[in-house]
Protein backbone atom coordinates (compact mmCIF):
# COMPACT_ATOMS: atom_id res chain seq x y z
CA UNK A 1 -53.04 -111.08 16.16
CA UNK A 2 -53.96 -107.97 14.45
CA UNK A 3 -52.84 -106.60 10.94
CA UNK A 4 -54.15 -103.08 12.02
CA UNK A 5 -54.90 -101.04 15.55
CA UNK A 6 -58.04 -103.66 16.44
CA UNK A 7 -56.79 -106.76 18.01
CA UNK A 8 -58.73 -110.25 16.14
CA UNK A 9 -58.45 -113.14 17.48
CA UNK A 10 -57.79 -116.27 15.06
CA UNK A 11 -58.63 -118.82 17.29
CA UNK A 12 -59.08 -120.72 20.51
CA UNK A 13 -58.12 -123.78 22.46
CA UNK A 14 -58.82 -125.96 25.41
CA UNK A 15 -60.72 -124.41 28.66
CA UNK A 16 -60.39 -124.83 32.20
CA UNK A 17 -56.81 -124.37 32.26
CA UNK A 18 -57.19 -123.07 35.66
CA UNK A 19 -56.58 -126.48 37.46
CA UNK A 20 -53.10 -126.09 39.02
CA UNK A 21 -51.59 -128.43 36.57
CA UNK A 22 -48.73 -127.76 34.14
CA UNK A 23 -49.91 -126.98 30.79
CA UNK A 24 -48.06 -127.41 27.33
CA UNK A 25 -48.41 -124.51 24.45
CA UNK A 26 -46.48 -124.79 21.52
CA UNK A 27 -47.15 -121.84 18.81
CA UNK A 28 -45.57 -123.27 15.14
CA UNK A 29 -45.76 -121.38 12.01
CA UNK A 30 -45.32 -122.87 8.19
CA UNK A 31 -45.81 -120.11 5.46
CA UNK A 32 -49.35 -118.97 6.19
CA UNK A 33 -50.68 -121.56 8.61
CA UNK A 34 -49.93 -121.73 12.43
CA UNK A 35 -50.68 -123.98 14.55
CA UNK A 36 -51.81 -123.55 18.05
CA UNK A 37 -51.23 -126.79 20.83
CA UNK A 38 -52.11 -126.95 24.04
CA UNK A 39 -51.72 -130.30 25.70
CA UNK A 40 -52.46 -132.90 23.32
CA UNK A 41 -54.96 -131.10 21.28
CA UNK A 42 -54.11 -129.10 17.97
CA UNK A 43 -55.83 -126.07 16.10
CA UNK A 44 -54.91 -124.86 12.55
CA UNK A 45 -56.18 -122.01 11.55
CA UNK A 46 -54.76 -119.05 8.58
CA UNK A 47 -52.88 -116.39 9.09
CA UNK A 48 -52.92 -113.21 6.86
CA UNK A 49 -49.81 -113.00 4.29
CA UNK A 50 -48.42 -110.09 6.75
CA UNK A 51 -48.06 -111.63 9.79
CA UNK A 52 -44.72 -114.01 10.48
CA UNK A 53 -44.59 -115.41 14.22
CA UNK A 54 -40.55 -115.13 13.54
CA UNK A 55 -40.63 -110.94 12.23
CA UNK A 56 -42.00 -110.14 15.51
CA UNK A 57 -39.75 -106.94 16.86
CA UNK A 58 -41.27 -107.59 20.12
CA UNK A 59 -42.43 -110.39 22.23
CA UNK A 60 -44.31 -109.62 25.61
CA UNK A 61 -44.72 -112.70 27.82
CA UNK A 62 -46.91 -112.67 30.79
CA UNK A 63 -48.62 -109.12 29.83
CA UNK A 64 -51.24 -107.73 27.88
CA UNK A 65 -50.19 -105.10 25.15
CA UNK A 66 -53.11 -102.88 25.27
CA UNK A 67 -55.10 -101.69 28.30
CA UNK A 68 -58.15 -101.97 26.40
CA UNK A 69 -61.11 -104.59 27.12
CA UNK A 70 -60.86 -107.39 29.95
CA UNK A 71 -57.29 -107.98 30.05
CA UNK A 72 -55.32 -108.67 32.53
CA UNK A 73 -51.48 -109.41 33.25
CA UNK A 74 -50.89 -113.30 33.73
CA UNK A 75 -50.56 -114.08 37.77
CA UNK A 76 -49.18 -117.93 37.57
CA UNK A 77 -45.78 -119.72 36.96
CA UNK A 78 -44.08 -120.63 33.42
CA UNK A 79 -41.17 -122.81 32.38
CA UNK A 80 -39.29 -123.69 29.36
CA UNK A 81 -39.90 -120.92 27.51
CA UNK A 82 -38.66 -121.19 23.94
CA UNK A 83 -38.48 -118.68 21.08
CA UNK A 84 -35.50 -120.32 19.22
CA UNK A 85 -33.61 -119.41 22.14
CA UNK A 86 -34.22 -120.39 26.23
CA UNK A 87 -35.68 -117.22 27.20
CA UNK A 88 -35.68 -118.53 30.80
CA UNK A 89 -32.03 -118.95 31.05
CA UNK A 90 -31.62 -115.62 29.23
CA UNK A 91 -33.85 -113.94 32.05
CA UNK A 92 -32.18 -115.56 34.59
CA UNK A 93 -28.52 -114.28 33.37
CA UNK A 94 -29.64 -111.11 33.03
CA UNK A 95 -29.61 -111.06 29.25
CA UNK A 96 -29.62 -108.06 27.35
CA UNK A 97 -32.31 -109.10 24.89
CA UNK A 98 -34.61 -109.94 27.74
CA UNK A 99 -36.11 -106.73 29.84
CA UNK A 100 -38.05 -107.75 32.93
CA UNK A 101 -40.54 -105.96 34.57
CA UNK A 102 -42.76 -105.99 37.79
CA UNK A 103 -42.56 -108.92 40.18
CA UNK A 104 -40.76 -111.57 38.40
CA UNK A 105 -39.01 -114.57 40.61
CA UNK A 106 -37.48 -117.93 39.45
CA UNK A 107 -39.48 -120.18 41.30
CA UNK A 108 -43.15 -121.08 41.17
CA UNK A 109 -44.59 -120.62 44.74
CA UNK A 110 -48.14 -120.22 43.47
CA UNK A 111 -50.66 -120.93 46.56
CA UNK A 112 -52.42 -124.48 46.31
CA UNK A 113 -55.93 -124.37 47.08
CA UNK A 114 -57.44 -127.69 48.20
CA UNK A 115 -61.25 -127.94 46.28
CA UNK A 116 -63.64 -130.94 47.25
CA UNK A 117 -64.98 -132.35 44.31
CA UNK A 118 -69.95 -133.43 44.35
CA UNK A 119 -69.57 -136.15 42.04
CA UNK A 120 -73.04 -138.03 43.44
CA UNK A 121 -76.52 -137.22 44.06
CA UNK A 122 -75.51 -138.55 47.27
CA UNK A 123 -72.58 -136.11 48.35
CA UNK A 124 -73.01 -134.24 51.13
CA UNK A 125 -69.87 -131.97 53.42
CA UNK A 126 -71.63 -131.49 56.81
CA UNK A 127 -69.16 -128.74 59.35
CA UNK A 128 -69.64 -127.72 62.45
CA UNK A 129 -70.24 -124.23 63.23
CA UNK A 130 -68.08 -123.02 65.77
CA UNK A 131 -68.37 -119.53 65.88
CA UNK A 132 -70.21 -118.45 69.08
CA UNK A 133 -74.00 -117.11 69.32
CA UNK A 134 -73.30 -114.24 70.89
CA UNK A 135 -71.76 -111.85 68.04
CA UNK A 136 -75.27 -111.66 66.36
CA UNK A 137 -74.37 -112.54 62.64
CA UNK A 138 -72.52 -115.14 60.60
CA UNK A 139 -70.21 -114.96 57.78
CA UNK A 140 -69.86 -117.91 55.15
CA UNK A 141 -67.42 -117.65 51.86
CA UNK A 142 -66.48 -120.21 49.62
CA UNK A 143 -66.21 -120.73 45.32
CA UNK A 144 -67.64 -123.15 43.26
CA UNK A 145 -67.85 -124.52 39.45
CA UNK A 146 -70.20 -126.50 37.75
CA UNK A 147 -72.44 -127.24 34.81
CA UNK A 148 -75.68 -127.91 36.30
CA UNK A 149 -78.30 -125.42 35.93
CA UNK A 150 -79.56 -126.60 39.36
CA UNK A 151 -78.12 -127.92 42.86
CA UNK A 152 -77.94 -127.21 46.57
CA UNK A 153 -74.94 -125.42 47.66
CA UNK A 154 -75.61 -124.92 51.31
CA UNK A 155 -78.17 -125.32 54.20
CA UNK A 156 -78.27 -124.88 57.73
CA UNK A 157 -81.04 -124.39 60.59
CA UNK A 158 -81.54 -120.86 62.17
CA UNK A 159 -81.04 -120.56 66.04
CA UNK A 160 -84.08 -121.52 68.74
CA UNK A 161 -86.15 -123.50 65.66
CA UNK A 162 -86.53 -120.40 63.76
CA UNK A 163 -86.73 -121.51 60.30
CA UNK A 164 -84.43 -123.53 57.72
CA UNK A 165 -82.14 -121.78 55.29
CA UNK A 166 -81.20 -122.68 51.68
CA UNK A 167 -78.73 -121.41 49.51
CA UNK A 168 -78.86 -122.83 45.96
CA UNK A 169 -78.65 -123.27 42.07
CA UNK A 170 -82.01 -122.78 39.95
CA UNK A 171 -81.21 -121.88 36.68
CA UNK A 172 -77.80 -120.61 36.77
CA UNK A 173 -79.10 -118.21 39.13
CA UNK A 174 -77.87 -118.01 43.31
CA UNK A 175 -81.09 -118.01 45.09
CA UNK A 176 -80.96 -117.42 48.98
CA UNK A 177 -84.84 -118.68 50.67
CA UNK A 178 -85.31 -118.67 53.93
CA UNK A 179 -88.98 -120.88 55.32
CA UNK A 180 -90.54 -121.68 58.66
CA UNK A 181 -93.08 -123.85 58.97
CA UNK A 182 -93.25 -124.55 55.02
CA UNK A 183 -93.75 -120.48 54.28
CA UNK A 184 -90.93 -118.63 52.71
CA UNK A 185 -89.78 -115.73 55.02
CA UNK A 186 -87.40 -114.26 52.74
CA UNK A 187 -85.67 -115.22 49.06
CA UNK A 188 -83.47 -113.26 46.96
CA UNK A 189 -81.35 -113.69 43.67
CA UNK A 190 -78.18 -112.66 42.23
CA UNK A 191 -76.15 -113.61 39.34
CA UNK A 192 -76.79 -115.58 35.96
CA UNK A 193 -75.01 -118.32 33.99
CA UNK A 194 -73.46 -119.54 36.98
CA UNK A 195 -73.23 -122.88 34.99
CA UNK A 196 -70.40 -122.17 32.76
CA UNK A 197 -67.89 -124.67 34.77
CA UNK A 198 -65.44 -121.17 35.94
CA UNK A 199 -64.93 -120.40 39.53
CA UNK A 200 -67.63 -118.41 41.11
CA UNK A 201 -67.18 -116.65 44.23
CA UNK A 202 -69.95 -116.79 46.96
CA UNK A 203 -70.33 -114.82 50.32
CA UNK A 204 -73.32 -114.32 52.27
CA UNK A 205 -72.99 -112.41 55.39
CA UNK A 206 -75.84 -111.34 57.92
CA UNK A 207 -75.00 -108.49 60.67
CA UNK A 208 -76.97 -105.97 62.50
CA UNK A 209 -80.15 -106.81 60.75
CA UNK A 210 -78.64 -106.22 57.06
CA UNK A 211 -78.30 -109.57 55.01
CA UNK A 212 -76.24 -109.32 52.14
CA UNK A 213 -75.84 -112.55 49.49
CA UNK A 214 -72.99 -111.99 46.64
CA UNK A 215 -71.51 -113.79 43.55
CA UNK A 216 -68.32 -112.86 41.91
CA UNK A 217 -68.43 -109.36 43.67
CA UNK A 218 -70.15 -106.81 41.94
CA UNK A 219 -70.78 -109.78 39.45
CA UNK A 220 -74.39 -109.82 41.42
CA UNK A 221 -75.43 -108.45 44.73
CA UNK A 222 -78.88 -108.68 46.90
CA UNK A 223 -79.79 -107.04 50.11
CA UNK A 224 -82.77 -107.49 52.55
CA UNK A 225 -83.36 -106.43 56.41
CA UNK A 226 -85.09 -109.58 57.63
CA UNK A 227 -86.80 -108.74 60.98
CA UNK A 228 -85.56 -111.80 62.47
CA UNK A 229 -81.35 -112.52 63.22
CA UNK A 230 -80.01 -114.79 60.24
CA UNK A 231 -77.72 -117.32 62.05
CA UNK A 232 -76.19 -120.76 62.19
CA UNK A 233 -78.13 -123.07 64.78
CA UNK A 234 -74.83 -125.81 64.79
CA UNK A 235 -74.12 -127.43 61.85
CA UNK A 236 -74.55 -126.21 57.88
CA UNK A 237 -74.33 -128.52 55.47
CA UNK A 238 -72.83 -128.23 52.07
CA UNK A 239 -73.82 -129.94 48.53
CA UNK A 240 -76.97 -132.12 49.89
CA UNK A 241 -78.01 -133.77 52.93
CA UNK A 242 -77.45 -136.90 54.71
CA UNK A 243 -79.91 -139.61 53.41
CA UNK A 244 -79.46 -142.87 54.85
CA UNK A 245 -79.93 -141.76 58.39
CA UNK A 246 -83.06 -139.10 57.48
CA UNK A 247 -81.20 -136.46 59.29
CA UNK A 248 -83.74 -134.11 61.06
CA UNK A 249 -81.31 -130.65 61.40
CA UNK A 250 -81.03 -131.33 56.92
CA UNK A 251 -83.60 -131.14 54.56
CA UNK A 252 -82.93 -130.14 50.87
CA UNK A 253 -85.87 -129.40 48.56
CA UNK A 254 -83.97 -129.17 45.92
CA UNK A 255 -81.33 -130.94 43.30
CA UNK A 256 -78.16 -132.10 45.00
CA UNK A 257 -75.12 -130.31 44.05
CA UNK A 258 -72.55 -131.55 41.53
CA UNK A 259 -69.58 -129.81 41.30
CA UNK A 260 -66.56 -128.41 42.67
CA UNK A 261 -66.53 -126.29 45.71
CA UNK A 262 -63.08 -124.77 47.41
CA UNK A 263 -61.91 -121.95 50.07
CA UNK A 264 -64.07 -122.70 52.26
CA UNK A 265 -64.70 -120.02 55.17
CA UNK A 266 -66.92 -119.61 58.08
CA UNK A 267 -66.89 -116.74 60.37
CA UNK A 268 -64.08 -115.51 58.26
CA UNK A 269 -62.02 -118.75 59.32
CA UNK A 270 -60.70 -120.82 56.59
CA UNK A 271 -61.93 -124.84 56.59
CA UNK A 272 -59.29 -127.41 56.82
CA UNK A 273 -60.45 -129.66 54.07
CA UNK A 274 -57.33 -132.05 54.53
CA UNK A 275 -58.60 -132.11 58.18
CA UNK A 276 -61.92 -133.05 56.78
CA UNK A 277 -60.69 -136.10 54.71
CA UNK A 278 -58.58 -137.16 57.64
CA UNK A 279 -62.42 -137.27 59.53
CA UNK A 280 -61.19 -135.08 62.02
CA UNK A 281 -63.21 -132.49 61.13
CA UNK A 282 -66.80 -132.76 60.42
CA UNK A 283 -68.59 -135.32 58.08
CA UNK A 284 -68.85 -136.15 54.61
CA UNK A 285 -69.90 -139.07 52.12
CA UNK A 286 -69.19 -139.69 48.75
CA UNK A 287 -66.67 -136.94 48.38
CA UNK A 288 -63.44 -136.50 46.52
CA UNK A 289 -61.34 -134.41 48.13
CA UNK A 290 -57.67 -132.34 47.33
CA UNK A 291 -59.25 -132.46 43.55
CA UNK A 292 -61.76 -130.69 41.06
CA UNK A 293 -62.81 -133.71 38.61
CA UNK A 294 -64.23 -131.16 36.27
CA UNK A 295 -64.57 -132.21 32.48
CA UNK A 296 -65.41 -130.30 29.34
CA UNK A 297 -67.46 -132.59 27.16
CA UNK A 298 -67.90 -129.42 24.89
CA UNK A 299 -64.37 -128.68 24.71
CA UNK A 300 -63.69 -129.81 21.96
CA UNK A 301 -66.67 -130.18 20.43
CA UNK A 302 -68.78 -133.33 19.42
CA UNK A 303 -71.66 -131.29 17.50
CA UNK A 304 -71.21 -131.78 14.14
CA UNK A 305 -72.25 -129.44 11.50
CA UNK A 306 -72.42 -125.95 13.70
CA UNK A 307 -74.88 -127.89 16.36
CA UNK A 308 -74.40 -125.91 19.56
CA UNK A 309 -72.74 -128.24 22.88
CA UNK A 310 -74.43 -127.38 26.14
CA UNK A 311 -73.65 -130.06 29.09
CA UNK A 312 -74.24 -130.91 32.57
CA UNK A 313 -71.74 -132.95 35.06
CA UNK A 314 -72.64 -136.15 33.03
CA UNK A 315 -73.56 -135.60 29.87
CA UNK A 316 -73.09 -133.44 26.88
CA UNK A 317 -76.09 -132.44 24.73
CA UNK A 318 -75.74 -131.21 21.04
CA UNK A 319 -78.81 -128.70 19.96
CA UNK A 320 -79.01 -129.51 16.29
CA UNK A 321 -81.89 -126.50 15.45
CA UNK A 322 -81.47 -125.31 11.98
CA UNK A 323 -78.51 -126.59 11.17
CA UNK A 324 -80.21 -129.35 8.55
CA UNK A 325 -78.89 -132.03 11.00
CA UNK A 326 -80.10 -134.43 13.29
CA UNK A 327 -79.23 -136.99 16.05
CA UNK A 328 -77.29 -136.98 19.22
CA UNK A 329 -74.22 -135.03 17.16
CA UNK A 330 -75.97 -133.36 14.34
CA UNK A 331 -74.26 -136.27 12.05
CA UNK A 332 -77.47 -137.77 10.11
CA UNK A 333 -78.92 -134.72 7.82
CA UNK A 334 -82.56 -134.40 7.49
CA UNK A 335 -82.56 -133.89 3.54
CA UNK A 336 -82.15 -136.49 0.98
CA UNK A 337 -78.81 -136.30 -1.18
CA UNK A 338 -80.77 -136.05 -4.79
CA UNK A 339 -83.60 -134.99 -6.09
CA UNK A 340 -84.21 -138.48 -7.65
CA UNK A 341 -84.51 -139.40 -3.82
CA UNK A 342 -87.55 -136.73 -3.81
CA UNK A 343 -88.94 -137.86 -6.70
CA UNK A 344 -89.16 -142.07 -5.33
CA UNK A 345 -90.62 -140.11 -2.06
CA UNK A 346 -93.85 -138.80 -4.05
CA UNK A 347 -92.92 -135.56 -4.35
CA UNK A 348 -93.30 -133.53 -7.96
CA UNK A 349 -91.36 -130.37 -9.18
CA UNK A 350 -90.20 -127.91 -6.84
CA UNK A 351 -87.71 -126.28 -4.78
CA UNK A 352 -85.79 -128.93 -2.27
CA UNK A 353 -83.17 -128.43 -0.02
CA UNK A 354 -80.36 -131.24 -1.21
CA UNK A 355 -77.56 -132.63 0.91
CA UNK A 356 -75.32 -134.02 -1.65
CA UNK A 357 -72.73 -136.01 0.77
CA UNK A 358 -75.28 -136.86 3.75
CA UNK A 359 -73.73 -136.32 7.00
CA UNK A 360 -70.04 -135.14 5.62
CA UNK A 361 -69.09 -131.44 5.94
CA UNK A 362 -71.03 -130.11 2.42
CA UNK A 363 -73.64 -127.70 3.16
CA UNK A 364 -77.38 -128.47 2.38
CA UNK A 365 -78.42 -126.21 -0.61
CA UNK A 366 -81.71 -125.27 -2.03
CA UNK A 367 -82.32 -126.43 -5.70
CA UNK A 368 -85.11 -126.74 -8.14
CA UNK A 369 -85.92 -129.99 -8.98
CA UNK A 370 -87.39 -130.78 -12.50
CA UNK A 371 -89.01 -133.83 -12.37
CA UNK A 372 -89.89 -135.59 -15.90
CA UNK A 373 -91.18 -139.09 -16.79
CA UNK A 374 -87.71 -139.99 -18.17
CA UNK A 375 -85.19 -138.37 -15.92
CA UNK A 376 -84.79 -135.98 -13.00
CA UNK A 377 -82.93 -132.78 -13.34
CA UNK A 378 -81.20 -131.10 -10.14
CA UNK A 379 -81.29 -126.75 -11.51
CA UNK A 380 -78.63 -125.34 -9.79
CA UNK A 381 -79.41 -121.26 -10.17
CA UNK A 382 -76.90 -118.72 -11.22
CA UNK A 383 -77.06 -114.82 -11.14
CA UNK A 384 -76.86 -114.40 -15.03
CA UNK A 385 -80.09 -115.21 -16.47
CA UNK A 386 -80.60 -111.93 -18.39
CA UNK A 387 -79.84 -111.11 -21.71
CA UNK A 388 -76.11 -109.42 -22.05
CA UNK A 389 -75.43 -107.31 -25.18
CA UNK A 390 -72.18 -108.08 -26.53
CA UNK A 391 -70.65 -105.71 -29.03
CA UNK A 392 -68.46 -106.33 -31.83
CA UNK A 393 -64.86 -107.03 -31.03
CA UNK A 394 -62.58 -106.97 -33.75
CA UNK A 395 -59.55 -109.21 -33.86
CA UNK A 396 -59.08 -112.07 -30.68
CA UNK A 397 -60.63 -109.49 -28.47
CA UNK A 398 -62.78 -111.87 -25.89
CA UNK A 399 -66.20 -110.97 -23.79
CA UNK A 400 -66.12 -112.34 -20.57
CA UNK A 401 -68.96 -113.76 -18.50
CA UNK A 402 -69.01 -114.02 -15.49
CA UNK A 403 -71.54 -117.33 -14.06
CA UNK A 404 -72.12 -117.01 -10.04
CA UNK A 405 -74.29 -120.25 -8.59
CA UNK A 406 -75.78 -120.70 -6.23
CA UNK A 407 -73.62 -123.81 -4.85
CA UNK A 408 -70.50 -123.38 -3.69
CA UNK A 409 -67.55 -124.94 -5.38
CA UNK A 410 -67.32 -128.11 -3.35
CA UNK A 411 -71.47 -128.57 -3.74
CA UNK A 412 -71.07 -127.99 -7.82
CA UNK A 413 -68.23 -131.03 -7.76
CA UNK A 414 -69.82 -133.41 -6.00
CA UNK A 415 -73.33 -132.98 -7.51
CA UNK A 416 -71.24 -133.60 -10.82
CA UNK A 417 -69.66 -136.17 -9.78
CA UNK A 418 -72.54 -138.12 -8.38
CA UNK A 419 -74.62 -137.40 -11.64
CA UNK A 420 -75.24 -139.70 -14.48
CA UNK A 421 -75.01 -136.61 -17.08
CA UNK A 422 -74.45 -132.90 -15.93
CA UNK A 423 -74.56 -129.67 -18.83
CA UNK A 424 -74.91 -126.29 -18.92
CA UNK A 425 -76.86 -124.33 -21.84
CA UNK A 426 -76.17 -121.19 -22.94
CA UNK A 427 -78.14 -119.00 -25.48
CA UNK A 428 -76.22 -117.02 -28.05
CA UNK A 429 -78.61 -114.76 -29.98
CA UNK A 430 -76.97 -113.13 -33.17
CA UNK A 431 -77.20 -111.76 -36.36
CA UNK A 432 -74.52 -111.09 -38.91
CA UNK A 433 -72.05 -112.32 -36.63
CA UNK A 434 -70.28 -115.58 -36.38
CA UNK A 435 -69.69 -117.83 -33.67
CA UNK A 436 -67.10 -120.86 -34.32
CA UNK A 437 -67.22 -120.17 -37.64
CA UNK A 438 -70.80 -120.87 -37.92
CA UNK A 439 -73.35 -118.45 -38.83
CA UNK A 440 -77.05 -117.74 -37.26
CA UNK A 441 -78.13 -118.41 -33.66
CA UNK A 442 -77.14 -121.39 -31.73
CA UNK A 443 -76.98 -123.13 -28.64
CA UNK A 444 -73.52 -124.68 -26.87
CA UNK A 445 -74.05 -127.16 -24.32
């Protein structure tokens, strides 16, 4: 949304929405709070007092109003689209109100990929490679998600024992390494964060002595001009190795790959991967296949208290670094609630950083703490500690004063409300002048 000519976004919702699967939205506005759903998950956020989801003039579906930044027009299928009316069935009887543009059908005939889903350390997709010797290069394609940092996408053996080729994850990077005999011929890199859980494209290609190893297109590109031909001896493997049978043409080095892996293609020739669950086509173990069982532990988050989510196939991990919060979701803070608590802990007059509610949503804030023999005072600063000259205003004329603390409002109530006696002083210096009918200087509390 955008009150002005800059586009801000208010919010956002959900992630990997790019599973083939039907998704619900459902945009709903009440006076200056809207509502975003997508499935089963809601996000409320506040929208400024000019902007009414039902005084739009004009509602684009399916393309992006500006040209400017990343993007682009929505490629996929939509039904049911409501805006008090159907604006399906208004599209589809060639309603007035409803202009269509481009390539627009009433059907969804989006093309199904079929991905193969690395759930175990013990995963492996072993195909044979078909494509014959003589052409002098090789070709291999294919697209892949994840959240480890680390993992074996592919191997295979170069022709006539000439060294063992690994294509892998090390962190988020692609790395390409060719060895013989335990010495690395050749490695290159391309790429970075490859562990964001998205589709990343791979192709690695080797003809007339240029090798060329890609992610996401111009995303990240290497080159080298090995002097020896780059080729697949029979067999390349994909994910990890066979272990039970200690395989001799496999041998990974690395982490096994978990993840999601789909179009396949070698020598330019898609893989079969319903052929592959069928077993008529190569070999495989511990492999789910016409699926991506992807999941976003981060989405939404866990991390309490601004902690930042990172994750891996199995686990989530909350990074609780300055945010005054500790434990496996930033829940148990790492300050005491009072300054009494301080005081019982040894410690004498000073500055502390309070948390008044514990692990709840109130901020930690720093506080002096006065520390008597009788009680313990928690000094909450303000920016007003000078001395204002007031001048004489006849008749119910009033001189404001503005008090801004430190604390924000929800801090200042709850430190009052957890306190056995709370006041504020304030010094009124005078002469010939009366306050409450009193004369001299004094002191309100």
């Amino acid at each position: 949304t955008s009150s002005s000519s800059e586009p801000r976004q208010l919010t956002s919702l959900s992630s990997l929405l790019d599973d083939q699967h039907w998704h619900h939205v459902v945009l709903r506005q009440k006076n200056s709070q809207l509502n975003l759903t997508v499935d089963k998950h809601t996000e409320t956020v506040w929208t400024p007092e000019e902007f009414n989801l039902w005084d739009v003039k004009l509602l684009t579906v399916g393309a992006a109003q500006t040209t400017a930044g990343p993007r682009k027009n929505f490629q996929g299928c939509m039904e049911n689209l409501m805006y008090s009316v159907n604006l399906t069935e208004l599209a589809k009887s060639n309603d007035q109100q409803v202009h269509i543009r481009g390539n627009v059908t009433f059907s969804c005939a989006e093309p199904v990929s079929v991905a193969v889903t690395f759930p175990s350390p013990h995963s492996f997709l072993q195909l044979p490679w078909t494509a014959p010797s003589s052409s002098g290069g090789m070709s291999i394609g294919f697209q892949f998600r994840t959240w480890n940092k680390a993992g074996l996408l592919l191997t295979f053996d170069l022709p006539r024992q000439g060294g063992e080729v690994w294509l892998y994850l090390n962190d988020a990077r692609l790395y390409l390494q060719i060895q013989k005999g335990g010495r690395v011929l050749l490695e290159l890199s391309a790429g970075s964060a490859l562990n964001d859980g998205q589709w990343h494209v791979v192709d690695l290609t080797s003809r007339r002595g240029h090798l060329t190893v890609s992610v996401d297109k111009q995303g990240g590109v290497a080159h080298a001009s090995p002097s020896f031909p780059v080729a697949v001896s029979n067999h390349i493997f994909f994910g990890g190795c066979p272990g039970e049978d200690h395989n001799q043409d496999c041998r990974n080095p690395h982490n096994t790959f978990q993840g999601c892996m789909r179009l396949l293609a070698l020598d330019n020739q898609p893989v079969d991967l319903i052929m592959v669950q069928q077993r008529l086509l190569g070999n495989y173990s511990q492999l789910q296949i016409d699926m991506c069982d992807i999941i976003d532990r981060c989405s939404p988050s866990h991390c309490e208290h601004g902690g930042l989510c990172s994750q891996t196939w199995t686990v989530f991990h909350c990074n609780c670094s300055d945010s005054g919060y500790s434990g496996a979701t930033c829940h148990s803070s790492v300050y005491e609630q009072s300054c009494e608590a301080y005081k019982h802990n040894g410690n004498t007059s000073g500055y502390f950083y309070i948390d008044v509610d514990g692990g709840g949503p109130i901020k930690p804030q720093l506080v002096y703490c006065n520390m008597t023999e009788e009680n313990t005072w928690m000094v909450i600063q303000h920016n007003n500690t000078e001395l204002t000259k007031v001048r004489p205003s006849p008749g119910e004329n009033q001189h404001l004063v503005h008090f801004d603390y430190m604390s924000e409002e929800e801090q200042l109530k709850t430190i009052i409300h957890q306190s056995e006696h709370c006041q504020q002083e304030l010094s009124y210096h005078c002469k010939k002048s009366r306050l409450l009918n009193t004369q001299g200087r004094k002191y309100l509390h």
